[in-house]
N, C-alpha and C. Protein backbone atom coordinates (compact mmCIF):
# COMPACT_ATOMS: atom_id res chain seq x y z
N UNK A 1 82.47 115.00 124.80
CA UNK A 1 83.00 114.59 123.53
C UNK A 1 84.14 113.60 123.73
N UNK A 2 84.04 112.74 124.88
CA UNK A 2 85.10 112.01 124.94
C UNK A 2 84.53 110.31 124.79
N UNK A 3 84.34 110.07 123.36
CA UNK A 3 83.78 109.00 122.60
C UNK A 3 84.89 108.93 122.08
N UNK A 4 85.04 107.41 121.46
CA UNK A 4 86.42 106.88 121.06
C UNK A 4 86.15 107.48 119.49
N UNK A 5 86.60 108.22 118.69
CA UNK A 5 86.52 108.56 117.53
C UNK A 5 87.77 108.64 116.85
N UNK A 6 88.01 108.00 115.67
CA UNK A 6 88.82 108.19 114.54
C UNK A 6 89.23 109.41 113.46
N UNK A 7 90.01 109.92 113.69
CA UNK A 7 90.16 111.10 113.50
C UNK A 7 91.02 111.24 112.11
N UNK A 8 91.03 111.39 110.77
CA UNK A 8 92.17 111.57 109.84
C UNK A 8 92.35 112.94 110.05
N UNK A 9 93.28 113.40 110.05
CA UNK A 9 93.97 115.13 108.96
C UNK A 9 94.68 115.08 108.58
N UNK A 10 94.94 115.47 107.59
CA UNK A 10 95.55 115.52 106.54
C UNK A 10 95.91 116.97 106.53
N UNK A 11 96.92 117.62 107.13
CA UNK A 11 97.62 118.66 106.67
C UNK A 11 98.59 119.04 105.62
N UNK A 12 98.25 119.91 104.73
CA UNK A 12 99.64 120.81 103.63
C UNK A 12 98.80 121.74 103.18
N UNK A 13 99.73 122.71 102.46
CA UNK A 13 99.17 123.89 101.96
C UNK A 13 99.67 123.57 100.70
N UNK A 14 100.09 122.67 100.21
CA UNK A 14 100.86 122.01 98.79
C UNK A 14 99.61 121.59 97.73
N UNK A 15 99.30 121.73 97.90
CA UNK A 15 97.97 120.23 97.38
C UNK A 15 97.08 121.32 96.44
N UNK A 16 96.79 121.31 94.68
CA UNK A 16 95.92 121.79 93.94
C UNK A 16 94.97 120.92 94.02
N UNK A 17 93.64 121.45 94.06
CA UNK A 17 92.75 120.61 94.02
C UNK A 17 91.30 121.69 93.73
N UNK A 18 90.69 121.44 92.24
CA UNK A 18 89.36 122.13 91.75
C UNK A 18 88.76 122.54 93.38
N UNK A 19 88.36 123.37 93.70
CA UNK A 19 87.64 123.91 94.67
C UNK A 19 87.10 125.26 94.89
N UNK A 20 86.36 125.94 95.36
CA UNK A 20 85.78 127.31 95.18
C UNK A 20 86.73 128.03 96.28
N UNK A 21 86.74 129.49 95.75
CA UNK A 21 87.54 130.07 96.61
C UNK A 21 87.41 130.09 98.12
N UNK A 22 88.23 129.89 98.66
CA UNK A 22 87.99 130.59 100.38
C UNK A 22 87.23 130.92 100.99
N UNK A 23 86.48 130.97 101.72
CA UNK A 23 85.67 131.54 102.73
C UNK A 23 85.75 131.45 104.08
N UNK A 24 85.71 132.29 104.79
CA UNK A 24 85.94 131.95 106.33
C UNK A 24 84.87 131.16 106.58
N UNK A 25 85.59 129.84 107.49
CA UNK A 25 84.60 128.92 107.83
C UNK A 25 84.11 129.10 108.95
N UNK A 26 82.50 128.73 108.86
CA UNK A 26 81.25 128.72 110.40
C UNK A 26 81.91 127.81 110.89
N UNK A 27 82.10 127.83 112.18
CA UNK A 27 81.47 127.17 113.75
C UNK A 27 80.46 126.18 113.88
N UNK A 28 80.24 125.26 113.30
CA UNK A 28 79.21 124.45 113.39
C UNK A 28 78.73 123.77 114.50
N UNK A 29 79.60 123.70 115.03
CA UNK A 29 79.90 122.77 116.49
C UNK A 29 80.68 122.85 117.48
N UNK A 30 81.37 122.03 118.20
CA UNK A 30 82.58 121.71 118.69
C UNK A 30 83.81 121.49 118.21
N UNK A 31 83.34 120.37 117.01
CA UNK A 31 84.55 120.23 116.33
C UNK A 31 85.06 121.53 116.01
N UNK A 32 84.06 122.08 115.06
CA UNK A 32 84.63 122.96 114.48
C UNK A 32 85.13 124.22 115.28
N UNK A 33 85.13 124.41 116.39
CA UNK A 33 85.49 124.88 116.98
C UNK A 33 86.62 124.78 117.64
N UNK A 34 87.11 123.84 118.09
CA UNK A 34 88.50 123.16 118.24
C UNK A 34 89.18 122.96 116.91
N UNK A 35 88.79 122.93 115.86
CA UNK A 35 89.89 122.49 114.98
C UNK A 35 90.47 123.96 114.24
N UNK A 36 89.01 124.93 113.99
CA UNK A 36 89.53 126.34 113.97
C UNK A 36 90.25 127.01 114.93
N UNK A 37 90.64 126.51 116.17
CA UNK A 37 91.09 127.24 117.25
C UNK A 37 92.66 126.63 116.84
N UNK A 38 92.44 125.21 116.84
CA UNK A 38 94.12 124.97 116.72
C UNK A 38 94.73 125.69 115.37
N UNK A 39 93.92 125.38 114.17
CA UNK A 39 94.57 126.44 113.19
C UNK A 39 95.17 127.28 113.58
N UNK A 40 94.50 127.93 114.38
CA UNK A 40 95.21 129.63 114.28
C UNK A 40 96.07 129.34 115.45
N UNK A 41 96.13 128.45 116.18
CA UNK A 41 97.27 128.37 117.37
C UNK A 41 98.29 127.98 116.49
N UNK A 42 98.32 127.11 115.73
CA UNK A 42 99.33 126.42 115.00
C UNK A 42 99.84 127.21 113.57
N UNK A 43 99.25 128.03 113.32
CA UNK A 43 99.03 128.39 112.28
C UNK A 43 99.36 127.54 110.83
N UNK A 44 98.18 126.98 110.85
CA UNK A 44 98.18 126.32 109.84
C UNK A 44 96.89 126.50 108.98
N UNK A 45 97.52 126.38 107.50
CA UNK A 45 96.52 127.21 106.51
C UNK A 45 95.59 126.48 106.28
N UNK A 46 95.27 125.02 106.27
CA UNK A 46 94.07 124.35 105.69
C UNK A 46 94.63 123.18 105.84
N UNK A 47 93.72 122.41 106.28
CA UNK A 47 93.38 120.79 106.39
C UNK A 47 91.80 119.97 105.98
N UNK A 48 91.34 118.70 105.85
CA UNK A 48 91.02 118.04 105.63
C UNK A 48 90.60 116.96 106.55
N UNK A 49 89.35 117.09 107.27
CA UNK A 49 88.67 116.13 108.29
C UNK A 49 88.01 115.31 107.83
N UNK A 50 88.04 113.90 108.84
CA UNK A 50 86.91 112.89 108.36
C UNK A 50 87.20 112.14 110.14
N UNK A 51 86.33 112.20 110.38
CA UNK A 51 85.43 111.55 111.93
C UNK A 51 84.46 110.60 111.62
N UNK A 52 85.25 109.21 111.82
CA UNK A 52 85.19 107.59 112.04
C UNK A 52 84.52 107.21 113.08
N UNK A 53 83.49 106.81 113.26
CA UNK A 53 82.91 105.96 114.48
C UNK A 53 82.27 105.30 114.25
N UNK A 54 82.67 103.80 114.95
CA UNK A 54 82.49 102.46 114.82
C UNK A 54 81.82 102.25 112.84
N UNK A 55 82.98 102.86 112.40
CA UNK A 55 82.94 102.47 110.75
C UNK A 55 82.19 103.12 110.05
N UNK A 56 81.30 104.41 110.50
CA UNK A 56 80.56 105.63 110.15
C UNK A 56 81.34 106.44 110.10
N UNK A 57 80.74 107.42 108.57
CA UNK A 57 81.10 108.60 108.67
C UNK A 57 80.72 109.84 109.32
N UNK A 58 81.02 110.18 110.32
CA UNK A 58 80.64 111.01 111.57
C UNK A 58 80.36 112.46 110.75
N UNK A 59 81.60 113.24 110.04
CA UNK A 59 81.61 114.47 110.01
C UNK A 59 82.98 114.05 108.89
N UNK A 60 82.69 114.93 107.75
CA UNK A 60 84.22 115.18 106.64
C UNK A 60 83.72 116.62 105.88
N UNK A 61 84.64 117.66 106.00
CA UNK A 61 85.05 118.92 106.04
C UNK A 61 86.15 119.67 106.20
N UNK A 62 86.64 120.60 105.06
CA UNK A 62 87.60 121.01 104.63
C UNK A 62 87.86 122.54 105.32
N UNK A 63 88.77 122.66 106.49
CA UNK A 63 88.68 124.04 106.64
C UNK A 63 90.47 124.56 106.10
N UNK A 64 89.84 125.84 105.86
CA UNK A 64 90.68 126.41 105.49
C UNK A 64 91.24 126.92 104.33
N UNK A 65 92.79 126.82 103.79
CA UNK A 65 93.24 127.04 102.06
C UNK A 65 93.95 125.16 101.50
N UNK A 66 93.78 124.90 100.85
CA UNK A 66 94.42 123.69 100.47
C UNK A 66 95.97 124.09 99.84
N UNK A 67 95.43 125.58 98.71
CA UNK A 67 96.46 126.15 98.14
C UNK A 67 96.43 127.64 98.64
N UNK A 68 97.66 128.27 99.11
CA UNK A 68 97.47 129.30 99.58
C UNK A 68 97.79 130.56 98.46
N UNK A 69 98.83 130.41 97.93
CA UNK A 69 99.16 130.55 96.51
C UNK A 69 97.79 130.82 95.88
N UNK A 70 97.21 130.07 95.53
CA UNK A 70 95.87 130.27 94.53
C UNK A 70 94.77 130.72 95.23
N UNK A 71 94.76 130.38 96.45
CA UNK A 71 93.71 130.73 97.08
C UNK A 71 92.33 129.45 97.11
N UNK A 72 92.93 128.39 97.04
CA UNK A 72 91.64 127.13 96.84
C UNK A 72 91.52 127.17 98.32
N UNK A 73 90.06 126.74 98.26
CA UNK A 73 89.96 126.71 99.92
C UNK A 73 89.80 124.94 99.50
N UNK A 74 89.99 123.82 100.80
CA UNK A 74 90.20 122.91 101.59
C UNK A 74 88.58 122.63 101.58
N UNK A 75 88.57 121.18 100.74
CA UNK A 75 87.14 120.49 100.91
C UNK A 75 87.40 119.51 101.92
N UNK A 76 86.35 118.30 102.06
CA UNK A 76 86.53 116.88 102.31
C UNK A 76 86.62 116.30 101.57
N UNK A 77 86.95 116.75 99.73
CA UNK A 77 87.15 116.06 98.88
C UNK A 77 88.61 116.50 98.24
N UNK A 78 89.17 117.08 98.40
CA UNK A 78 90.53 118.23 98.73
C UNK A 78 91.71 117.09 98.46
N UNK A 79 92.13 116.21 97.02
CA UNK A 79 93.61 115.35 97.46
C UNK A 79 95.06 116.12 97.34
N UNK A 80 95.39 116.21 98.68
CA UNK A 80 96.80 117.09 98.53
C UNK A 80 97.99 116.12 98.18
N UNK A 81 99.25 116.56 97.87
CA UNK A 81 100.63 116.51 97.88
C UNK A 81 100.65 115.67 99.01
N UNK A 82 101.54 114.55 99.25
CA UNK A 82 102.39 114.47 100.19
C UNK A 82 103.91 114.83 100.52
N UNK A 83 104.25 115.08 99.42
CA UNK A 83 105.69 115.75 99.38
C UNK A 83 106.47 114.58 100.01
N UNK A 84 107.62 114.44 100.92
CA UNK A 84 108.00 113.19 101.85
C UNK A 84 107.90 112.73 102.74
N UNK A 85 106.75 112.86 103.26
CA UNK A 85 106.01 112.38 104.33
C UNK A 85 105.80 111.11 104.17
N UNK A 86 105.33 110.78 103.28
CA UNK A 86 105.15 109.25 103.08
C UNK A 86 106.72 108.57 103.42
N UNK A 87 107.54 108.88 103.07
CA UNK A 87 108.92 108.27 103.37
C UNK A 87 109.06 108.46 104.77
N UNK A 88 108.44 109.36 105.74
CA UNK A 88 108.41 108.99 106.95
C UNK A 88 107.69 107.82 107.76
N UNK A 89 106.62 107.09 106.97
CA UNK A 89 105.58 106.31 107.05
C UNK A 89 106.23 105.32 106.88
N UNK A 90 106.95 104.88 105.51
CA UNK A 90 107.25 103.73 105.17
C UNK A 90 108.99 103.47 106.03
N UNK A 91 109.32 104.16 106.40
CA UNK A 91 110.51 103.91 107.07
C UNK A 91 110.43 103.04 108.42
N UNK A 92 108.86 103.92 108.83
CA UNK A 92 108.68 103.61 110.51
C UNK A 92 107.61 101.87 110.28
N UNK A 93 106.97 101.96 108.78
CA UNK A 93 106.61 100.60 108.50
C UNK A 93 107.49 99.55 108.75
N UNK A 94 108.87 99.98 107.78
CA UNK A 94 109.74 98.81 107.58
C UNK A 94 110.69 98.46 108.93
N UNK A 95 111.09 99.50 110.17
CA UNK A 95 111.19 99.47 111.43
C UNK A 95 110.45 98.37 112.04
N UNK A 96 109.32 98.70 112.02
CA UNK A 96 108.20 98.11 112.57
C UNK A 96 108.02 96.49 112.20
N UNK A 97 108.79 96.11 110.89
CA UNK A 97 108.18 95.07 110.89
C UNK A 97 109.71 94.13 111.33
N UNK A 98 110.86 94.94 111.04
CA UNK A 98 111.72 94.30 111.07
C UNK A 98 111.78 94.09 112.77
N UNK A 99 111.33 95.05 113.85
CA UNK A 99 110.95 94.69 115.18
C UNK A 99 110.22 93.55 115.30
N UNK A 100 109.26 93.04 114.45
CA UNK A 100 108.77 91.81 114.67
C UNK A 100 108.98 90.48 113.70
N UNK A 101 110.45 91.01 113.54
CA UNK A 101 111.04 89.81 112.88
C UNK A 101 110.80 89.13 111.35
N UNK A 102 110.10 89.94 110.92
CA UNK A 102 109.34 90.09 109.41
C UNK A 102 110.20 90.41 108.41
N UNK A 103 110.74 90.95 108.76
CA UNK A 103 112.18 91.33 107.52
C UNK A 103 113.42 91.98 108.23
N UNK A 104 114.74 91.99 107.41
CA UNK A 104 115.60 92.49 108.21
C UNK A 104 116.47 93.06 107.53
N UNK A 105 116.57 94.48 108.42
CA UNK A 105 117.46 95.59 107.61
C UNK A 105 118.26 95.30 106.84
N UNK A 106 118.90 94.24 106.77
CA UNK A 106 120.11 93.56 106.41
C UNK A 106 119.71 92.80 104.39
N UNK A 107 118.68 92.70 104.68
CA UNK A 107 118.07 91.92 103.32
C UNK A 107 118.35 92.78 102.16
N UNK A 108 118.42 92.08 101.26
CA UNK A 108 118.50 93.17 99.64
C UNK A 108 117.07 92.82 100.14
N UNK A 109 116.84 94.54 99.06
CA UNK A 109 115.42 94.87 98.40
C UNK A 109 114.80 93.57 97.43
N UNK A 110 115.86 92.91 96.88
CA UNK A 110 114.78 92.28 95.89
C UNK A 110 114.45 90.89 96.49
N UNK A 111 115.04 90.62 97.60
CA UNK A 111 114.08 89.31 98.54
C UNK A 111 112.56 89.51 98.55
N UNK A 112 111.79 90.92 98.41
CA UNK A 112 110.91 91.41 98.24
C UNK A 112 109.99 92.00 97.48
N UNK A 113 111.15 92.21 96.06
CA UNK A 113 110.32 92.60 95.14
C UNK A 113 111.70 92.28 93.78
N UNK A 114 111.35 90.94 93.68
CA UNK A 114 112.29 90.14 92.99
C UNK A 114 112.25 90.64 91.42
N UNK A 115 111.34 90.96 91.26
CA UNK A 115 111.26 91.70 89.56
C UNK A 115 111.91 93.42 89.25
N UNK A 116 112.44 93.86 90.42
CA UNK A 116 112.68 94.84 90.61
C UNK A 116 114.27 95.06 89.37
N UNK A 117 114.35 96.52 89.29
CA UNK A 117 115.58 96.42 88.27
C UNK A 117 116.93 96.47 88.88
N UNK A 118 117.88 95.67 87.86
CA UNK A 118 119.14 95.38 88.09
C UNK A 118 120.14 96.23 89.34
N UNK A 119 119.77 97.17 89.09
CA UNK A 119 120.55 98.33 89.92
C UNK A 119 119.91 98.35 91.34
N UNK A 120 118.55 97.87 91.80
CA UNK A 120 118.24 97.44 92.98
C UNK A 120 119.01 96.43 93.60
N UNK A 121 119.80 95.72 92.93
CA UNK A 121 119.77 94.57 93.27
C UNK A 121 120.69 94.91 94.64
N UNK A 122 122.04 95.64 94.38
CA UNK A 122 122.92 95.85 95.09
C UNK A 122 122.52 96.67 96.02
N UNK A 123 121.50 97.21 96.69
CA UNK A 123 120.57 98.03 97.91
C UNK A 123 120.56 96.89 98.37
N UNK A 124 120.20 97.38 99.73
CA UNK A 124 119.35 96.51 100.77
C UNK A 124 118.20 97.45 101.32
N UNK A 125 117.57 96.77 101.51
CA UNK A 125 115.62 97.15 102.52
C UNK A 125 116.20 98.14 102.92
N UNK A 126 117.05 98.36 104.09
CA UNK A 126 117.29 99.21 105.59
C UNK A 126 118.08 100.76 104.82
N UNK A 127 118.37 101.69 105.63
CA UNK A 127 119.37 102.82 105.29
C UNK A 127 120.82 102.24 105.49
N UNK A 128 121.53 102.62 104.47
CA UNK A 128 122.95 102.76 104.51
C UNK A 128 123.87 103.47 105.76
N UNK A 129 124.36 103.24 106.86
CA UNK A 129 125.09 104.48 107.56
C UNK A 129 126.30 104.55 107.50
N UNK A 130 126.53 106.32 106.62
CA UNK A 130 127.82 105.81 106.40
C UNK A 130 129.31 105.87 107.13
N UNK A 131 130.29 105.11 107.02
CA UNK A 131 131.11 105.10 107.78
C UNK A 131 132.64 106.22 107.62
N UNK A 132 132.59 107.11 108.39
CA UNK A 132 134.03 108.16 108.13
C UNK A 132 134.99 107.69 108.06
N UNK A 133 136.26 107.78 107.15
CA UNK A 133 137.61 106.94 107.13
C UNK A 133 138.28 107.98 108.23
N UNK A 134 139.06 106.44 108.44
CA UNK A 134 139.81 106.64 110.00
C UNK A 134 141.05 108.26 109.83
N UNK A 135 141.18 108.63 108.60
CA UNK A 135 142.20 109.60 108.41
C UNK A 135 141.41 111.10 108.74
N UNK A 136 140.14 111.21 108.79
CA UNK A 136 139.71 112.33 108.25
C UNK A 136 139.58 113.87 107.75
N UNK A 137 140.57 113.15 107.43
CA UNK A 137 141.45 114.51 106.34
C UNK A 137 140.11 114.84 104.71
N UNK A 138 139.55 114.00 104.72
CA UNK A 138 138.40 114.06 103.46
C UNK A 138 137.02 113.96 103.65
N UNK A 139 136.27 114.74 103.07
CA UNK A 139 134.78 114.54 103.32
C UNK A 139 133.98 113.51 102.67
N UNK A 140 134.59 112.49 102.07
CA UNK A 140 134.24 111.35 101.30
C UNK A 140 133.81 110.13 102.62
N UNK A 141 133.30 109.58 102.62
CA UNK A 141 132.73 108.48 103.34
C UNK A 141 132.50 107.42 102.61
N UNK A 142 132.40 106.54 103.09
CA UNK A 142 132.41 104.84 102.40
C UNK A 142 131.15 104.33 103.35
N UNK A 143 130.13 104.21 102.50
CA UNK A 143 128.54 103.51 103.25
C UNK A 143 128.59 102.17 103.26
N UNK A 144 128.18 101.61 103.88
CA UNK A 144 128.27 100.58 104.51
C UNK A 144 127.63 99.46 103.44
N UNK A 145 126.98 100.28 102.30
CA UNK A 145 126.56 99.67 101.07
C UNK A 145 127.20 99.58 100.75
N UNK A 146 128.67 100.20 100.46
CA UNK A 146 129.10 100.32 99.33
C UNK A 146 129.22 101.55 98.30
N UNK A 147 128.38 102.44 98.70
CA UNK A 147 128.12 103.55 97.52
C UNK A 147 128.97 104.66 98.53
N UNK A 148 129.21 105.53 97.86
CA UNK A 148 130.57 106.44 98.12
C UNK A 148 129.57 108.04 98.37
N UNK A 149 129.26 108.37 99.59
CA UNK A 149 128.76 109.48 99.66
C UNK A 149 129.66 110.63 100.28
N UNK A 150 128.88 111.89 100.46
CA UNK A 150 129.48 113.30 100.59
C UNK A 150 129.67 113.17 102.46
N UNK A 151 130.16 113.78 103.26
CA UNK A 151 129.58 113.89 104.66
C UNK A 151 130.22 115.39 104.96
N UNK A 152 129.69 115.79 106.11
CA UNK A 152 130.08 116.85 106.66
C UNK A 152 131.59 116.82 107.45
N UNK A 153 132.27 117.24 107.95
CA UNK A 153 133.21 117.06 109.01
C UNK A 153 133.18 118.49 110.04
């Protein structure tokens, strides 16, 4: 099984989605045999497969609960929650491009999305880091934006 294959999963237990209840899932194969094995190593309640090769759909199948709460079991048609995961995506996007010189942390947001509203204007693309005053006698910080946040000490 060591063919170059494209692999999505899509893990959460967040995600409502119309589906019939639960059932412990067959063994069909290999896959399914490795992917039920890591479940329970990992313990994780339900995911969402689809196996890509050379632009075919190989295999898409839902093992597990999507909602554990309700008890939906996990199709290949199953759209979950991302909760903020995606903000992990688009962070390591905008990293990524500013590594290749494509944009730079430094830019306001609306060099990019110029119709954007007024209150964007004063952001920039990148994260703020904020800076502790030299006294630190206060948990107030001054960000490097400009905007006045909380910090720990």
């Amino acid at each position: 099984m060591r063919t170059q294959v494209a692999a999505f999963i899509i893990l959460t237990a967040l995600g409502v989605s119309p589906a019939p209840k639960a059932q412990a899932p067959a063994a069909d194969d290999d896959v399914d045999r490795y992917v039920l094995a890591e479940m329970k190593r990992q313990q994780i309640p339900g995911l969402s497969l689809a196996v890509v090769k050379d632009g075919k759909l190989e295999k898409a199948r839902g093992y597990g609960l999507a909602n554990v709460e309700h008890e939906v079991a996990a199709t290949e048609r199953t759209i979950y929650q991302s909760g903020s995961v995606g903000k992990q995506f688009t962070a390591a996007g905008v990293l990524l491009l500013a590594e290749d010189g494509k944009l730079s942390l430094e830019d306001r947001i609306t060099k990019y999305f110029p119709n954007a509203p007024p209150a964007w204007a004063r952001s920039r693309s990148g994260t703020c880091s904020p800076t502790p005053r030299a006294s630190g006698t206060t948990p107030t910080a001054r960000s490097t934006c400009g905007a006045t946040t909380k910090t720990t000490t």
